[in-house]
PDB file of N, CA and C in Angstrom:
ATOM      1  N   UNK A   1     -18.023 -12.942   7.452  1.00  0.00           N
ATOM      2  CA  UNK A   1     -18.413 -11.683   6.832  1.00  0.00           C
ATOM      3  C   UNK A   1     -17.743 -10.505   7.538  1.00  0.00           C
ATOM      4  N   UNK A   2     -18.069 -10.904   8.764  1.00  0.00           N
ATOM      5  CA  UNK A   2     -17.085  -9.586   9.566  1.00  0.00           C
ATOM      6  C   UNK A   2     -15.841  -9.338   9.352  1.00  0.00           C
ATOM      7  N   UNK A   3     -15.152 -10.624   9.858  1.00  0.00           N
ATOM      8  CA  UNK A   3     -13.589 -10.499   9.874  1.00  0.00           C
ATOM      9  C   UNK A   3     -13.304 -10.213   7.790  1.00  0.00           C
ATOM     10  N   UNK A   4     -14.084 -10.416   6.812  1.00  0.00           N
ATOM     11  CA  UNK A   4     -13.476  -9.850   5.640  1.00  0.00           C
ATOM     12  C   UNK A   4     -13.653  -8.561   5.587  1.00  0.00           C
ATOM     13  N   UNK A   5     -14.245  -7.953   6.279  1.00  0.00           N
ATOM     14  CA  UNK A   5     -14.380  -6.722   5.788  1.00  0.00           C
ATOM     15  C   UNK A   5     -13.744  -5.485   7.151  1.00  0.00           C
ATOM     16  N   UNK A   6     -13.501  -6.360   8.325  1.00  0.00           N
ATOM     17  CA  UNK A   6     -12.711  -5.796   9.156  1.00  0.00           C
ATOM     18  C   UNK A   6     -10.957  -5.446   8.404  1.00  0.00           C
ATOM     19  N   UNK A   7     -10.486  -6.910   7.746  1.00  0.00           N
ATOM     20  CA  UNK A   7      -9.171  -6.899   7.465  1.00  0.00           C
ATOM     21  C   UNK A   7      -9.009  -6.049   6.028  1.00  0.00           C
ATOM     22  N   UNK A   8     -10.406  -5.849   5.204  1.00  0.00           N
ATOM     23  CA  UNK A   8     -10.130  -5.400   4.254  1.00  0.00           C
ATOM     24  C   UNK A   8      -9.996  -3.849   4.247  1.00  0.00           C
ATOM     25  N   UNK A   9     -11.030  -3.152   5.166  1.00  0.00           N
ATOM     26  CA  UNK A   9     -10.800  -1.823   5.511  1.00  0.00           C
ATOM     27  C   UNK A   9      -9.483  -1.737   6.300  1.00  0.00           C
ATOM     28  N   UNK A  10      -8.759  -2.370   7.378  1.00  0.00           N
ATOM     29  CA  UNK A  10      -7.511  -2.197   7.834  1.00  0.00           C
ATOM     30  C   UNK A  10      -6.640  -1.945   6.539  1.00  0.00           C
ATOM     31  N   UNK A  11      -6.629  -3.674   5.863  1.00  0.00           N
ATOM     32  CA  UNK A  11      -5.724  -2.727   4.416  1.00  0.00           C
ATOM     33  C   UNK A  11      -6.095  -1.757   4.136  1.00  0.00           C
ATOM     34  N   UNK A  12      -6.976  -1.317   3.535  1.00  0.00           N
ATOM     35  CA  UNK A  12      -7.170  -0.043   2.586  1.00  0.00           C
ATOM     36  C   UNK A  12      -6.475   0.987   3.526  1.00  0.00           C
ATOM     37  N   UNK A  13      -6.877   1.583   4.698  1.00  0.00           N
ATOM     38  CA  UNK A  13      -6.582   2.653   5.515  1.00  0.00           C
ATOM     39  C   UNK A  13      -5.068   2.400   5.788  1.00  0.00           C
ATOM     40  N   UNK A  14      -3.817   1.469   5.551  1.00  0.00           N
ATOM     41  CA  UNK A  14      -2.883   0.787   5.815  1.00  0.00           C
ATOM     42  C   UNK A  14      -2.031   1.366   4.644  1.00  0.00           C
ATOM     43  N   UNK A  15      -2.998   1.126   3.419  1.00  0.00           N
ATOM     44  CA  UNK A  15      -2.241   1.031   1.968  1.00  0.00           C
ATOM     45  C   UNK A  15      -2.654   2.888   1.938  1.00  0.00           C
ATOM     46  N   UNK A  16      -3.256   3.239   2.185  1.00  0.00           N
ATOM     47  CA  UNK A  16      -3.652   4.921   1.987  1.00  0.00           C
ATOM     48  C   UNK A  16      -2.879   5.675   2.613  1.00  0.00           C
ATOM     49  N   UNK A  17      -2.036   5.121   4.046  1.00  0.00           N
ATOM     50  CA  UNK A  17      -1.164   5.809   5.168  1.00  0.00           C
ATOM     51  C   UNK A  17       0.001   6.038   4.120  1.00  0.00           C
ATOM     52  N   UNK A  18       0.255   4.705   3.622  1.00  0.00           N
ATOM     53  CA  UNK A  18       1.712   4.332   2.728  1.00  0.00           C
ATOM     54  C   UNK A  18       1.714   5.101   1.971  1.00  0.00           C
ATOM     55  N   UNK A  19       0.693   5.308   0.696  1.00  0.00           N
ATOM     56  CA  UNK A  19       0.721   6.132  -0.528  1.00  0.00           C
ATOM     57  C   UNK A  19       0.811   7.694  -0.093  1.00  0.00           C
ATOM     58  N   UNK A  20       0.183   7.795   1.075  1.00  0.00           N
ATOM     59  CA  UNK A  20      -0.258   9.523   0.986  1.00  0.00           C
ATOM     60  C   UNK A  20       1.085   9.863   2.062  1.00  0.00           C
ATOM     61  N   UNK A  21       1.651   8.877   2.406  1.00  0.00           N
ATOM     62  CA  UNK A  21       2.876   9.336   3.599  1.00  0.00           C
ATOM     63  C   UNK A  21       3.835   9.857   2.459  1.00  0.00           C
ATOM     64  N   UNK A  22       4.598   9.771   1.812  1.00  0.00           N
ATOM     65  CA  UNK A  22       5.696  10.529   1.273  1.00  0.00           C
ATOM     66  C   UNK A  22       5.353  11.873   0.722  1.00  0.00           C
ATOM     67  N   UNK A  23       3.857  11.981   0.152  1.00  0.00           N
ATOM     68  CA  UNK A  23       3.710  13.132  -0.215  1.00  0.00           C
ATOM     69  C   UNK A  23       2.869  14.406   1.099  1.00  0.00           C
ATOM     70  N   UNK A  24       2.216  13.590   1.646  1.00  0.00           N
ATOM     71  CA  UNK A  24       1.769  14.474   2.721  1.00  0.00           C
ATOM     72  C   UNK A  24       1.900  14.265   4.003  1.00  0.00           C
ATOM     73  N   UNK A  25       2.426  13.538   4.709  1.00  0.00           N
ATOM     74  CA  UNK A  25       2.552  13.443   6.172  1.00  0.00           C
ATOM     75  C   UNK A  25       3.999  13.331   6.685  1.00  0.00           C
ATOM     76  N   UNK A  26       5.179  12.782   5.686  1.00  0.00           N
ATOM     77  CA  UNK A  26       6.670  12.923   5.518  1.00  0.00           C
ATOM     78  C   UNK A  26       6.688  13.266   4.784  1.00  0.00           C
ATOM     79  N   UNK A  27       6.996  14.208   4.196  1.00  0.00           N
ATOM     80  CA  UNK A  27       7.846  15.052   3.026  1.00  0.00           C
ATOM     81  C   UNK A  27       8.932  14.711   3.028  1.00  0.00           C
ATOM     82  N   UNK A  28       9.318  14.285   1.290  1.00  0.00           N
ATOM     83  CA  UNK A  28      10.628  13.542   0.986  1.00  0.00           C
ATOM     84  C   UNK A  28      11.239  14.795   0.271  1.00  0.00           C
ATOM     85  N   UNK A  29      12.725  14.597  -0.021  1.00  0.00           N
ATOM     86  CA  UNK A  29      13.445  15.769  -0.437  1.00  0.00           C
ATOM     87  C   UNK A  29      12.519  16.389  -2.020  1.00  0.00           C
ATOM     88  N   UNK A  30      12.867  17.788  -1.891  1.00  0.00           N
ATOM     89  CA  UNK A  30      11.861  18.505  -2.765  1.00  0.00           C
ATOM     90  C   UNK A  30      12.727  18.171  -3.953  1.00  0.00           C
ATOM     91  N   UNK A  31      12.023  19.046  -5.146  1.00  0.00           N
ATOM     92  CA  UNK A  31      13.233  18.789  -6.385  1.00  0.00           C
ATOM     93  C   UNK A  31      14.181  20.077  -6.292  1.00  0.00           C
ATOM     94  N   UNK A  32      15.399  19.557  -7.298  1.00  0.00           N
ATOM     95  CA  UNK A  32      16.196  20.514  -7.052  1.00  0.00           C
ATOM     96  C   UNK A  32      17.053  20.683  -8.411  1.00  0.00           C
ATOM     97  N   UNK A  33      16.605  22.134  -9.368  1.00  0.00           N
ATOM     98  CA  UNK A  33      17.069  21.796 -10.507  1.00  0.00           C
ATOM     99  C   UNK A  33      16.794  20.777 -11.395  1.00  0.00           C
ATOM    100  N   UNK A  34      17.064  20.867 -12.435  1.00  0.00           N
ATOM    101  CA  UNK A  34      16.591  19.804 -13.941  1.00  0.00           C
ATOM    102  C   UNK A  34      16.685  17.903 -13.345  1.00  0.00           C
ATOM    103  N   UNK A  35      17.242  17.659 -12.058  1.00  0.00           N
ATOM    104  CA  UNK A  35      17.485  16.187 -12.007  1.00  0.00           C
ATOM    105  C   UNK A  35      16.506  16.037 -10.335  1.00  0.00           C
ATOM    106  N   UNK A  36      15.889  14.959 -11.066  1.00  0.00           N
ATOM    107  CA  UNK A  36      15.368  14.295  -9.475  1.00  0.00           C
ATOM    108  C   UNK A  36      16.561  13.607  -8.786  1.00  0.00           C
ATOM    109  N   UNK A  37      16.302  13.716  -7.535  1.00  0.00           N
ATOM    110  CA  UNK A  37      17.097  12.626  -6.647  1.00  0.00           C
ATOM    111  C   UNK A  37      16.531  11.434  -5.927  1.00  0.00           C
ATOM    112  N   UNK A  38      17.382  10.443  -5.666  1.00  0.00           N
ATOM    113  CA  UNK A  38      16.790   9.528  -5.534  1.00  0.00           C
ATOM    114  C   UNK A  38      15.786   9.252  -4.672  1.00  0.00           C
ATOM    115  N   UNK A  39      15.590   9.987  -3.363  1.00  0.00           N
ATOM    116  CA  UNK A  39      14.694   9.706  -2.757  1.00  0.00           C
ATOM    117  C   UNK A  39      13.123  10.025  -3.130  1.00  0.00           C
ATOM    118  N   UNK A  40      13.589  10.736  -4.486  1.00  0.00           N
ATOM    119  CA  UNK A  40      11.940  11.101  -5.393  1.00  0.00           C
ATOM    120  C   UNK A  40      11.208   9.873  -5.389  1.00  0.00           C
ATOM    121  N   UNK A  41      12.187   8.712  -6.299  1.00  0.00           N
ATOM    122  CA  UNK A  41      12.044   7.843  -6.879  1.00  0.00           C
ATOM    123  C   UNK A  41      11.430   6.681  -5.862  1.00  0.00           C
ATOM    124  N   UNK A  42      11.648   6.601  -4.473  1.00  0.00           N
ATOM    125  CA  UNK A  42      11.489   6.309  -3.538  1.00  0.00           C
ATOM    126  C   UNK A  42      10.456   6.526  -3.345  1.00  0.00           C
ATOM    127  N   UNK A  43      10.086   7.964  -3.387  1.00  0.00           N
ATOM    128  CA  UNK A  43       8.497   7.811  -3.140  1.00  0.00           C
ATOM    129  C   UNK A  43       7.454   7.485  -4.136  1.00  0.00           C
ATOM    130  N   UNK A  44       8.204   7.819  -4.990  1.00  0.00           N
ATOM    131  CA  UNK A  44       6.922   7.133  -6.241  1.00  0.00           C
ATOM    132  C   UNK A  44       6.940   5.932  -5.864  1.00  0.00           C
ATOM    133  N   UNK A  45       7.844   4.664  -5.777  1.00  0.00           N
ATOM    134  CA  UNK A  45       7.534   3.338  -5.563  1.00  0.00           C
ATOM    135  C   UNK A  45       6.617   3.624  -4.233  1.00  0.00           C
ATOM    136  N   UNK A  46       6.485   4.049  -3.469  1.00  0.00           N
ATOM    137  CA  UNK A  46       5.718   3.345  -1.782  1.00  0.00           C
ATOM    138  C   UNK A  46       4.438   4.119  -2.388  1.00  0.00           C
ATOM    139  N   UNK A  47       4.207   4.997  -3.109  1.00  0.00           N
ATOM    140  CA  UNK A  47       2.700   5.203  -3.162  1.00  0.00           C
ATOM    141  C   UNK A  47       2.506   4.275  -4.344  1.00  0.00           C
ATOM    142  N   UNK A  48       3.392   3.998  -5.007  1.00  0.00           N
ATOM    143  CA  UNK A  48       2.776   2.528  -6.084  1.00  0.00           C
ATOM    144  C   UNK A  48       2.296   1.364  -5.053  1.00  0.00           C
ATOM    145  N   UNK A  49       3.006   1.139  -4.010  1.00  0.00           N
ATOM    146  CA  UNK A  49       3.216   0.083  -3.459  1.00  0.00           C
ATOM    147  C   UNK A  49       1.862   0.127  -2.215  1.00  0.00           C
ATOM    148  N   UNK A  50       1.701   1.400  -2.137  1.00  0.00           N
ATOM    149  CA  UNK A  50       0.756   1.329  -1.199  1.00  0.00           C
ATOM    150  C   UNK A  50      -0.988   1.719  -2.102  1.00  0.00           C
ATOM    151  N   UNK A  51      -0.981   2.070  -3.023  1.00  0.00           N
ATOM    152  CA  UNK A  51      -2.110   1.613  -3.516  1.00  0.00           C
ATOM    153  C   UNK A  51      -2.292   0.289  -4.052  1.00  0.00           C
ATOM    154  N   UNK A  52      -1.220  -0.487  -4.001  1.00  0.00           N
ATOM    155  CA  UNK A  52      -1.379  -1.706  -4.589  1.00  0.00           C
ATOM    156  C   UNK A  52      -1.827  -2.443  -3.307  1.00  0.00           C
ATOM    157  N   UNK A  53      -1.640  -2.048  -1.922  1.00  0.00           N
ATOM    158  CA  UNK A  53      -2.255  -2.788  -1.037  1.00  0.00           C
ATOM    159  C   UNK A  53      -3.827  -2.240  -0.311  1.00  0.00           C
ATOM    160  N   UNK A  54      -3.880  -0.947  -1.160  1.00  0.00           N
ATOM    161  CA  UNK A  54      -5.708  -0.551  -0.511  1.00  0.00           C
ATOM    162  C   UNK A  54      -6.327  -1.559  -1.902  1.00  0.00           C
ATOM    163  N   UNK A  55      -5.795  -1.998  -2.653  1.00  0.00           N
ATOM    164  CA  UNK A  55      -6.465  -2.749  -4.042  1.00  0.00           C
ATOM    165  C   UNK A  55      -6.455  -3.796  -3.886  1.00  0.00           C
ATOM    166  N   UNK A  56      -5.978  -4.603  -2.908  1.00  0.00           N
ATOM    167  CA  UNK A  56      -5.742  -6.073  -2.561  1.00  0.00           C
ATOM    168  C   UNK A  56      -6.777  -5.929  -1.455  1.00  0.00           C
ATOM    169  N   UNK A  57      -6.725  -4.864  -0.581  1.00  0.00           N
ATOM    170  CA  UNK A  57      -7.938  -4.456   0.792  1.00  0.00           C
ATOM    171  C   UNK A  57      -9.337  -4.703  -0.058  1.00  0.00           C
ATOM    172  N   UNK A  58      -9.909  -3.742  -1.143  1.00  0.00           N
ATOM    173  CA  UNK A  58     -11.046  -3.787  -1.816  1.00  0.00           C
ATOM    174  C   UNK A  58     -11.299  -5.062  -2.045  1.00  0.00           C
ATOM    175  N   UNK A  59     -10.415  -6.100  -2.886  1.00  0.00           N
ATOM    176  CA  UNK A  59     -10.349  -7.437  -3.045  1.00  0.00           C
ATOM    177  C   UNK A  59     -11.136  -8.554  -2.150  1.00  0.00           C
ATOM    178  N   UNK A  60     -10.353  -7.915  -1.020  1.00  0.00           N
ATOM    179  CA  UNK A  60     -10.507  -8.993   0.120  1.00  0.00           C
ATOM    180  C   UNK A  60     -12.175  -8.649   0.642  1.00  0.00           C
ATOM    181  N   UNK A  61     -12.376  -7.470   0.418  1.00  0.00           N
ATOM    182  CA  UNK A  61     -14.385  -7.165   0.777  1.00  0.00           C
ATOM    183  C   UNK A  61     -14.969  -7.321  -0.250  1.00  0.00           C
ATOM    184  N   UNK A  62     -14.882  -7.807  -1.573  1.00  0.00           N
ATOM    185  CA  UNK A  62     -15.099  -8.321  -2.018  1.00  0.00           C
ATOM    186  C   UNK A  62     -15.252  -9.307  -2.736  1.00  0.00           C
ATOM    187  N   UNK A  63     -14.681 -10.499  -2.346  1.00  0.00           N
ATOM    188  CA  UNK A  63     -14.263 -11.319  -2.744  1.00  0.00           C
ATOM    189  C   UNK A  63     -15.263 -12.730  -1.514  1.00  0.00           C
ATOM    190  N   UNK A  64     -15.580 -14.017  -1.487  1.00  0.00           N
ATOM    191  CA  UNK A  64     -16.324 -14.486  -0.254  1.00  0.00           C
ATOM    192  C   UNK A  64     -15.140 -15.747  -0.313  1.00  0.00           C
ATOM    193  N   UNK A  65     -14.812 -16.175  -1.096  1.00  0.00           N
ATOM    194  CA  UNK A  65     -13.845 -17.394  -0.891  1.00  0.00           C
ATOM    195  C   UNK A  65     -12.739 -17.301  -0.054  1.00  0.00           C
ATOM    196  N   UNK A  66     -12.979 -18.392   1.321  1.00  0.00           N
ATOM    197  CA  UNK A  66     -11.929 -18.189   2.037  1.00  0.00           C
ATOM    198  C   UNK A  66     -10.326 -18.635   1.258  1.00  0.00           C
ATOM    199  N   UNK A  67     -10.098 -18.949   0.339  1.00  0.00           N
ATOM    200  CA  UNK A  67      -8.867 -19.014  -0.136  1.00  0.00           C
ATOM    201  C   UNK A  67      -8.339 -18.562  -0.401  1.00  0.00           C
ATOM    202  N   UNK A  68      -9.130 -17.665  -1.389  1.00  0.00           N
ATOM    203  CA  UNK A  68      -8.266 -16.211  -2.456  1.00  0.00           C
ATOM    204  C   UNK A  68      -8.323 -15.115  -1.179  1.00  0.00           C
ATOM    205  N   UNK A  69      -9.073 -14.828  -0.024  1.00  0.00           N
ATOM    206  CA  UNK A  69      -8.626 -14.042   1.107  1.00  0.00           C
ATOM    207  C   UNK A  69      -7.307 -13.655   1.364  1.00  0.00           C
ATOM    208  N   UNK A  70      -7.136 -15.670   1.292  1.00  0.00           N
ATOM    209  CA  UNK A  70      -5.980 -15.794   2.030  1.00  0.00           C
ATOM    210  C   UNK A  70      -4.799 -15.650   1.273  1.00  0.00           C
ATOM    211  N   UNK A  71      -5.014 -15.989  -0.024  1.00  0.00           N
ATOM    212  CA  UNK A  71      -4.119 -15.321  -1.180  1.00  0.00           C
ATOM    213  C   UNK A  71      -3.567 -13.543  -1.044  1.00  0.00           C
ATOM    214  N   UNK A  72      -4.718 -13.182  -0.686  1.00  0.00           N
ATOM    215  CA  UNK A  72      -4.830 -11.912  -0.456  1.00  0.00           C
ATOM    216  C   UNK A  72      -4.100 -11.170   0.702  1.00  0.00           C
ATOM    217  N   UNK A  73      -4.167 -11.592   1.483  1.00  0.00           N
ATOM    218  CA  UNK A  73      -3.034 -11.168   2.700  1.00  0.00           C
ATOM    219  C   UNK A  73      -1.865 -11.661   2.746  1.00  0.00           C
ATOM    220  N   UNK A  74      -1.488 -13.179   2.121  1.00  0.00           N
ATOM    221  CA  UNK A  74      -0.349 -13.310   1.489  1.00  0.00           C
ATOM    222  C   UNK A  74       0.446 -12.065   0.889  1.00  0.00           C
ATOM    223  N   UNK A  75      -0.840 -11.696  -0.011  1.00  0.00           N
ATOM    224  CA  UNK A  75       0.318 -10.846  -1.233  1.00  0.00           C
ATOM    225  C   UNK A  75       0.151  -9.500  -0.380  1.00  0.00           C
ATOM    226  N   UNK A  76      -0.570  -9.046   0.301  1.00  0.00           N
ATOM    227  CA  UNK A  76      -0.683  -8.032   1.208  1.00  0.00           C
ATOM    228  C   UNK A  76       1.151  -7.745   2.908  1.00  0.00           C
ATOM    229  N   UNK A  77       1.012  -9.460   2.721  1.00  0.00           N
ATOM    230  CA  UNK A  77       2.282  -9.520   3.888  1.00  0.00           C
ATOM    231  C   UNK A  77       3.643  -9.225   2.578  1.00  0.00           C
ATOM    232  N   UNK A  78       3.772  -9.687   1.814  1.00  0.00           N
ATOM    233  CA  UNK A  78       4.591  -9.373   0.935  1.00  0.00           C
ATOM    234  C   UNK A  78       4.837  -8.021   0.270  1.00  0.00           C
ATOM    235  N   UNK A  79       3.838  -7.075   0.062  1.00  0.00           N
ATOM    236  CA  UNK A  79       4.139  -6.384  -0.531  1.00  0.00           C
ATOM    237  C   UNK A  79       4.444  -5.090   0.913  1.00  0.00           C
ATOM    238  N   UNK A  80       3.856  -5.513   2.144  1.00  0.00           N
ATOM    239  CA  UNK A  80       4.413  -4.800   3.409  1.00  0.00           C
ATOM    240  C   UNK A  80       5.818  -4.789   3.467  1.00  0.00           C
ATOM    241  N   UNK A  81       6.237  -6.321   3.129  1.00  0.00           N
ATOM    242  CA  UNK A  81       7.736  -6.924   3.065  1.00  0.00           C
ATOM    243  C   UNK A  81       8.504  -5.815   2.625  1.00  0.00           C
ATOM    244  N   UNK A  82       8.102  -5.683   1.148  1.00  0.00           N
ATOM    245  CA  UNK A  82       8.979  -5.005  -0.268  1.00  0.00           C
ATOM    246  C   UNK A  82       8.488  -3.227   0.155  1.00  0.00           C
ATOM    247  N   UNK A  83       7.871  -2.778   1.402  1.00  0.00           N
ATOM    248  CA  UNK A  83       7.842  -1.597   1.785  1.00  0.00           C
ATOM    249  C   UNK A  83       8.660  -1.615   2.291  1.00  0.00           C
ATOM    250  N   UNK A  84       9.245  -2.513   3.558  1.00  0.00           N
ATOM    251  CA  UNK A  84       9.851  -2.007   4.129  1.00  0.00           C
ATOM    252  C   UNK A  84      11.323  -2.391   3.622  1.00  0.00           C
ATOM    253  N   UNK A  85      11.903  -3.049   2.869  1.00  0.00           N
ATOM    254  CA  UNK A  85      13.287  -2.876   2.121  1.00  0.00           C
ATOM    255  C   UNK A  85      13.533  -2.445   1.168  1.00  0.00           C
TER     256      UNK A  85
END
């Protein structure tokens, strides 16, 4: 009971750093004129990417089966993966 809800709040607060980092704690290049640049686009994926891992966090505190947990940090190590390349 502990350790699910220890690892599941780590995600969430993990996946919340990710999403809210490009727009508020690194500021990515502003816009400039009628065309985004790419590093816009950049940040839209990591706050996709990082609410998709506070949503796998919720999962995991709620969820009691040790399997799908483990499913769960699977797809949690993976989608850390696809943050960082």
């Amino acid at each position: 009971m502990r350790n699910r809800i220890i690892g599941g709040v780590t995600a969430i607060v993990l996946g919340l750093l990710v999403s809210l980092g490009p727009t508020y704690i690194f500021k990515v290049c502003p816009h400039t004129g009628g065309a985004f640049m790419a590093c816009h686009w950049t940040a839209r994926a990591e706050i996709g990417v990082g609410m998709m891992i506070s949503a796998l966090g919720l999962l995991m505190i709620a969820v009691k089966s040790a399997g799908a947990r483990l499913g769960f940090v699977a797809a949690i190590f993976l989608s850390g993966a696809l943050e960082l390349s």
